[in-house]
PDB file of N, CA and C in Angstrom:
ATOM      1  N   UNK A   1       0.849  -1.191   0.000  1.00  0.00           N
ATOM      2  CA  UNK A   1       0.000   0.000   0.000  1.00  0.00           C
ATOM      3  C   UNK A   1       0.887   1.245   0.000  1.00  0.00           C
ATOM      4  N   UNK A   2       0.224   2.243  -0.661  1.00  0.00           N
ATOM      5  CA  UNK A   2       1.663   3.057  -0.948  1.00  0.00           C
ATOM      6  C   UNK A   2       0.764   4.092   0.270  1.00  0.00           C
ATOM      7  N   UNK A   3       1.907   5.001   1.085  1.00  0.00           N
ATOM      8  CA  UNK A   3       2.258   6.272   1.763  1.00  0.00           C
ATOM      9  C   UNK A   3       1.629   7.377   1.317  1.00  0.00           C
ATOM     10  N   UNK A   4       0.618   7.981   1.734  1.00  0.00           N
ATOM     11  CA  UNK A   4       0.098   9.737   1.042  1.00  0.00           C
ATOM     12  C   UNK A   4       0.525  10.299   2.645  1.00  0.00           C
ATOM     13  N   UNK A   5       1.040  11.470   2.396  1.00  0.00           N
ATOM     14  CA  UNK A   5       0.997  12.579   2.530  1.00  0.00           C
ATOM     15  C   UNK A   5       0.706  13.611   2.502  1.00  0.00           C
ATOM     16  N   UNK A   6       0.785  14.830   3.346  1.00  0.00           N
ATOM     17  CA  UNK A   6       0.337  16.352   2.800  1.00  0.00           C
ATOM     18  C   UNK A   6       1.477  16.682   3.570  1.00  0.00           C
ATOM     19  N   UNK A   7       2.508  17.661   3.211  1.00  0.00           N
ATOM     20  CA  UNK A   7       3.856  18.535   3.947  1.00  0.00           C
ATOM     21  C   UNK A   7       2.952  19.910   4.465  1.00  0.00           C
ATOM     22  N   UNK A   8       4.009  20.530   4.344  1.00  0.00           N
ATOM     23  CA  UNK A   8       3.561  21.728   5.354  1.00  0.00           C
ATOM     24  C   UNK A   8       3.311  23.012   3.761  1.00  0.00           C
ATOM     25  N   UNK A   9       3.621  22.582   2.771  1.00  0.00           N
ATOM     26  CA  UNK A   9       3.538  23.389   1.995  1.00  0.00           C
ATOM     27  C   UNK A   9       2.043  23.568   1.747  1.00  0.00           C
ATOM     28  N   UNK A  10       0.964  22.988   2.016  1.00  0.00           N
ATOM     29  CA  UNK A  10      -0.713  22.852   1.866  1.00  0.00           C
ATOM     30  C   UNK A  10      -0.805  24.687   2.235  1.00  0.00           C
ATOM     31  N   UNK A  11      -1.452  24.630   0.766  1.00  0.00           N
ATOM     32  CA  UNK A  11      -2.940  26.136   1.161  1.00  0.00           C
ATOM     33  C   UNK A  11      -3.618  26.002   1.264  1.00  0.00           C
ATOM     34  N   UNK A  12      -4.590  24.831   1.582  1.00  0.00           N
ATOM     35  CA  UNK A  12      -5.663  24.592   1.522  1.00  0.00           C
ATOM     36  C   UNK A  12      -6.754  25.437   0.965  1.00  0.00           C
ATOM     37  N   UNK A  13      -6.002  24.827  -0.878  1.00  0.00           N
ATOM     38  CA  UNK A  13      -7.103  25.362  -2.098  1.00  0.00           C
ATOM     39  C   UNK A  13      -8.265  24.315  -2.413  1.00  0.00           C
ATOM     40  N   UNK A  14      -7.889  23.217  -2.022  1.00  0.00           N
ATOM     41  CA  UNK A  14      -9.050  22.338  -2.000  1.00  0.00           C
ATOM     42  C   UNK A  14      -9.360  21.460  -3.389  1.00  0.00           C
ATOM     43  N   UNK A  15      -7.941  22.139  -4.057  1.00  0.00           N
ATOM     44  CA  UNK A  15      -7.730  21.117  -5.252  1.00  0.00           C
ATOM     45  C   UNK A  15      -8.365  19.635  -4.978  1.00  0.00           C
ATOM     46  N   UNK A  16      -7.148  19.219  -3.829  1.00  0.00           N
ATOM     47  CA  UNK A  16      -7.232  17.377  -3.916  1.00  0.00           C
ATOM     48  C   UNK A  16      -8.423  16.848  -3.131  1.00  0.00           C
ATOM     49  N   UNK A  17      -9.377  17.822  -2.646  1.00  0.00           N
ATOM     50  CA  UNK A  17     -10.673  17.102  -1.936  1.00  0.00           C
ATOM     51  C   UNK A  17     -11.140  17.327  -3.114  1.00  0.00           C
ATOM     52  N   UNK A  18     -11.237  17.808  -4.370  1.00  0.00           N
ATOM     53  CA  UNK A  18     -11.980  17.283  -5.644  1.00  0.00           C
ATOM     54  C   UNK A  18     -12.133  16.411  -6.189  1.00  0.00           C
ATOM     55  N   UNK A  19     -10.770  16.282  -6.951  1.00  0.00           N
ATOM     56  CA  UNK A  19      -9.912  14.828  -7.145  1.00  0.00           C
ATOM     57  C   UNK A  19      -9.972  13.906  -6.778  1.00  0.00           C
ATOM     58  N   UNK A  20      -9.867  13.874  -5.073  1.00  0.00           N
ATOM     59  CA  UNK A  20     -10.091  12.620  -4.519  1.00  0.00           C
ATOM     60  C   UNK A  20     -11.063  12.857  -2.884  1.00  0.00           C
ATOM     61  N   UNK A  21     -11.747  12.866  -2.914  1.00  0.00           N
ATOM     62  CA  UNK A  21     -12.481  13.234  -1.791  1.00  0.00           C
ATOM     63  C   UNK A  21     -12.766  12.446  -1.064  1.00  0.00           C
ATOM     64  N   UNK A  22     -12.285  10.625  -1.400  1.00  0.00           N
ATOM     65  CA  UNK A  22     -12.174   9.670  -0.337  1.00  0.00           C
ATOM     66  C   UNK A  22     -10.487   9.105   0.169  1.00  0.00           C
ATOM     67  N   UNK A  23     -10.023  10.363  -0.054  1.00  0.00           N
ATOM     68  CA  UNK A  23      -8.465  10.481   0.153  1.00  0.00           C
ATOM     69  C   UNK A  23      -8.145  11.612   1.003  1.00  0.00           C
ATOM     70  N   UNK A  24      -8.349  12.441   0.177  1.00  0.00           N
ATOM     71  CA  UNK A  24      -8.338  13.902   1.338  1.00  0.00           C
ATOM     72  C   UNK A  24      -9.962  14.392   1.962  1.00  0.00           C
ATOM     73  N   UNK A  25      -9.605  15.464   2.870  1.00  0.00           N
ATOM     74  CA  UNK A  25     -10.664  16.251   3.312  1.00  0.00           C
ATOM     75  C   UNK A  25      -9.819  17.903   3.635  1.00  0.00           C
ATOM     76  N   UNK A  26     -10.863  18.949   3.929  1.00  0.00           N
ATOM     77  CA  UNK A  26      -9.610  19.702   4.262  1.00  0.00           C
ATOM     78  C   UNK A  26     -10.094  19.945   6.035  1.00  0.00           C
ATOM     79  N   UNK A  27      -9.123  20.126   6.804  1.00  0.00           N
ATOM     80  CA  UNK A  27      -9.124  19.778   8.334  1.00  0.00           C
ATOM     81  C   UNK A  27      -9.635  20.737   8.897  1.00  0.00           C
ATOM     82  N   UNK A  28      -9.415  20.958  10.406  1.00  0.00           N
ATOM     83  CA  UNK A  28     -10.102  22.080  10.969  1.00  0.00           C
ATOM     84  C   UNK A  28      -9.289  23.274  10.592  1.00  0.00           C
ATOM     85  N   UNK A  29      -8.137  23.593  10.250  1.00  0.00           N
ATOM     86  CA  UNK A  29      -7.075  24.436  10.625  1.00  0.00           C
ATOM     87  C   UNK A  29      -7.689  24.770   8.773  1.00  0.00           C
ATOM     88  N   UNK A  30      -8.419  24.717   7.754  1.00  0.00           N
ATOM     89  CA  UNK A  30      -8.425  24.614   6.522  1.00  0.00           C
ATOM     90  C   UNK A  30      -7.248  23.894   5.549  1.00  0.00           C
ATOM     91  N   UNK A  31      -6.271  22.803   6.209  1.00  0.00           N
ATOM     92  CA  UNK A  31      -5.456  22.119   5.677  1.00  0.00           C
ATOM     93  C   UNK A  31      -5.820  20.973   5.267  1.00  0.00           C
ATOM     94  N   UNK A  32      -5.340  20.270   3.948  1.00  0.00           N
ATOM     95  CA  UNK A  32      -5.554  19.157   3.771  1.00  0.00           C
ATOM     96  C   UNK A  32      -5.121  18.555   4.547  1.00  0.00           C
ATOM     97  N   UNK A  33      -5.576  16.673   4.904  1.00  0.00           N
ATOM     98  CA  UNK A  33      -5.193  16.169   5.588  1.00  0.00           C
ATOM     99  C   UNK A  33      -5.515  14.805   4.876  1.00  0.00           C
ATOM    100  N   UNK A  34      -4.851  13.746   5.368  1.00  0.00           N
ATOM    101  CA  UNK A  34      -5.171  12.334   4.531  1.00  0.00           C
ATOM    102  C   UNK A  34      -6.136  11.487   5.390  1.00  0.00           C
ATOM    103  N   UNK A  35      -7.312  10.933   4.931  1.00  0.00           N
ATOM    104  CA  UNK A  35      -8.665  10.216   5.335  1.00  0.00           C
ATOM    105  C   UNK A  35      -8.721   8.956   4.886  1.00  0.00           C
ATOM    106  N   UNK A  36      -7.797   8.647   3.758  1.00  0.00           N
ATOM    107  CA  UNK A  36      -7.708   7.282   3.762  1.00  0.00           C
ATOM    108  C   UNK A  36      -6.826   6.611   2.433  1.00  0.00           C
ATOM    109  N   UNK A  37      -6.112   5.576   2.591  1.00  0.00           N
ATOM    110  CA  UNK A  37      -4.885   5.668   1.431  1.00  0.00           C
ATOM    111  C   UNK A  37      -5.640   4.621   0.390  1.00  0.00           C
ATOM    112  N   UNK A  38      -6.494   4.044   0.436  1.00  0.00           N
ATOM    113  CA  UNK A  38      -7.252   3.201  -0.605  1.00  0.00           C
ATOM    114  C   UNK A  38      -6.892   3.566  -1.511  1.00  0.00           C
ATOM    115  N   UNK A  39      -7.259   4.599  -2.206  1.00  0.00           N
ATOM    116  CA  UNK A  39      -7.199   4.983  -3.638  1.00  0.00           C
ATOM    117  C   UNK A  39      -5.933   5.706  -4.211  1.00  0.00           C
ATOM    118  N   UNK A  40      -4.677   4.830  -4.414  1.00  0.00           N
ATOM    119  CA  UNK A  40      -3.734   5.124  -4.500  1.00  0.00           C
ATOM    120  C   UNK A  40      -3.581   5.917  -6.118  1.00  0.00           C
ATOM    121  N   UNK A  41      -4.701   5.757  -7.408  1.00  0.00           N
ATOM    122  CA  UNK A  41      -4.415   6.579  -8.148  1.00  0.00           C
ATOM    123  C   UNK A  41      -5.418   7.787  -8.473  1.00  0.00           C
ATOM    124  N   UNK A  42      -5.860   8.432  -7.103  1.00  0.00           N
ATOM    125  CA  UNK A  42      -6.556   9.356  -6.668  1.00  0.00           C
ATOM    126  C   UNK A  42      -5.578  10.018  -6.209  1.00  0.00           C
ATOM    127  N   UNK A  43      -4.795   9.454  -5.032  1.00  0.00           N
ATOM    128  CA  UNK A  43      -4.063  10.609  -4.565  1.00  0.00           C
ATOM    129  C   UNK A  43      -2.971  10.727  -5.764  1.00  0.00           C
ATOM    130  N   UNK A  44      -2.334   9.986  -6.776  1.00  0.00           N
ATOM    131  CA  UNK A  44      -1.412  10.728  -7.478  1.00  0.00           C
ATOM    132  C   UNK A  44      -1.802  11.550  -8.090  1.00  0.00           C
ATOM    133  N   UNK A  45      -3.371  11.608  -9.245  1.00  0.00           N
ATOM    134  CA  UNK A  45      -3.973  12.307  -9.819  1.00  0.00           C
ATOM    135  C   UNK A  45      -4.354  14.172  -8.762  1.00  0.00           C
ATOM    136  N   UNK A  46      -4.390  13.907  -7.429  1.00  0.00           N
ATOM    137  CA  UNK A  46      -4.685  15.015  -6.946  1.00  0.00           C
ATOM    138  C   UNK A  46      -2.817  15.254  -6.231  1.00  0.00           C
ATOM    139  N   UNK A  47      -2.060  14.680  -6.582  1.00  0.00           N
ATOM    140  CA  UNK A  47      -0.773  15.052  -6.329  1.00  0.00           C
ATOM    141  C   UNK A  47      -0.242  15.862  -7.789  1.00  0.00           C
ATOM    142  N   UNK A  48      -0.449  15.453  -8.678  1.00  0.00           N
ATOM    143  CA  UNK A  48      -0.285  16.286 -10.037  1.00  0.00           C
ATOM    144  C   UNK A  48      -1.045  17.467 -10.115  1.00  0.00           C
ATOM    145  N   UNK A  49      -2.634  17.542  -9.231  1.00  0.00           N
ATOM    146  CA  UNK A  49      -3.428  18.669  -9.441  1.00  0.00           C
ATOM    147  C   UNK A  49      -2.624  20.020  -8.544  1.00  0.00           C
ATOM    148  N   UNK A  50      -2.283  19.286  -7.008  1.00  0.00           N
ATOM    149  CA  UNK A  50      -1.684  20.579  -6.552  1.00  0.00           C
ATOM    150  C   UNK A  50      -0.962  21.310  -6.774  1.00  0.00           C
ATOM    151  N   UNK A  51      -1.269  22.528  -6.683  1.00  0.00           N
ATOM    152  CA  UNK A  51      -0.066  23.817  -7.115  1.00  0.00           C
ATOM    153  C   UNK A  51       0.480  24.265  -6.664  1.00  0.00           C
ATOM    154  N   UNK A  52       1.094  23.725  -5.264  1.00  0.00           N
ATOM    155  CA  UNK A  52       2.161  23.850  -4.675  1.00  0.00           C
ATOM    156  C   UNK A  52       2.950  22.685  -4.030  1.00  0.00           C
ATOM    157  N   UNK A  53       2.873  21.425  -4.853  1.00  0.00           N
ATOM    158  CA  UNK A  53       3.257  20.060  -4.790  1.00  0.00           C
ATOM    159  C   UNK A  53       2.811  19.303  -3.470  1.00  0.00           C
ATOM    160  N   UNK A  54       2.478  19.821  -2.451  1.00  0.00           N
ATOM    161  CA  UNK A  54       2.170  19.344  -1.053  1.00  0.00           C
ATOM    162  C   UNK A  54       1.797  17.700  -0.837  1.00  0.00           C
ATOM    163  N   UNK A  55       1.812  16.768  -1.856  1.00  0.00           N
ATOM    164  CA  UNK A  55       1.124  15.679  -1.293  1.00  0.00           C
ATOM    165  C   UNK A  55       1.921  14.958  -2.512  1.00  0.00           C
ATOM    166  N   UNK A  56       2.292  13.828  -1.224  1.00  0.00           N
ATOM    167  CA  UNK A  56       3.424  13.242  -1.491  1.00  0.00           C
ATOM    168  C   UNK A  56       2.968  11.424  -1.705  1.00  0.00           C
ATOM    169  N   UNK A  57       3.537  10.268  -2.566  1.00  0.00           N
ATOM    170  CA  UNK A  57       3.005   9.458  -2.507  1.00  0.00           C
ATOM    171  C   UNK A  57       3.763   8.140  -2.923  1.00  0.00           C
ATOM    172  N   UNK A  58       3.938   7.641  -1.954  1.00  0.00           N
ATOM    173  CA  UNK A  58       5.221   6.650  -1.883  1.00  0.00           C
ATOM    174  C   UNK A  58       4.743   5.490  -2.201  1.00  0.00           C
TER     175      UNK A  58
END
């Protein structure tokens, strides 16, 4: 199972709760945060969407 991430670089634009919205959510603080790694070509697809690279996927 591969590793998602979000670094500290998140603006929480809300790109990757589009993309993948059973992967991310965005948190209380308005940061993404990871909800569940199932869908490993969700989070790459919303790792290519972000525009400030923040989410990482091993």
């Amino acid at each position: 199972m591969a590793k998602i991430t979000v670094n500290d670089s998140c603006i929480g634009c809300g790109a990757c709760t589009a993309v993948a919205p059973d992967v991310f959510e965005l948190g209380d603080e308005g940061l993404a945060v990871v909800i569940g790694e199932d869908n490993t070509d969700g989070a790459k697809e919303a790792a290519e969407s972000c525009p400030v690279e923040a989410i990482e996927v091993e």
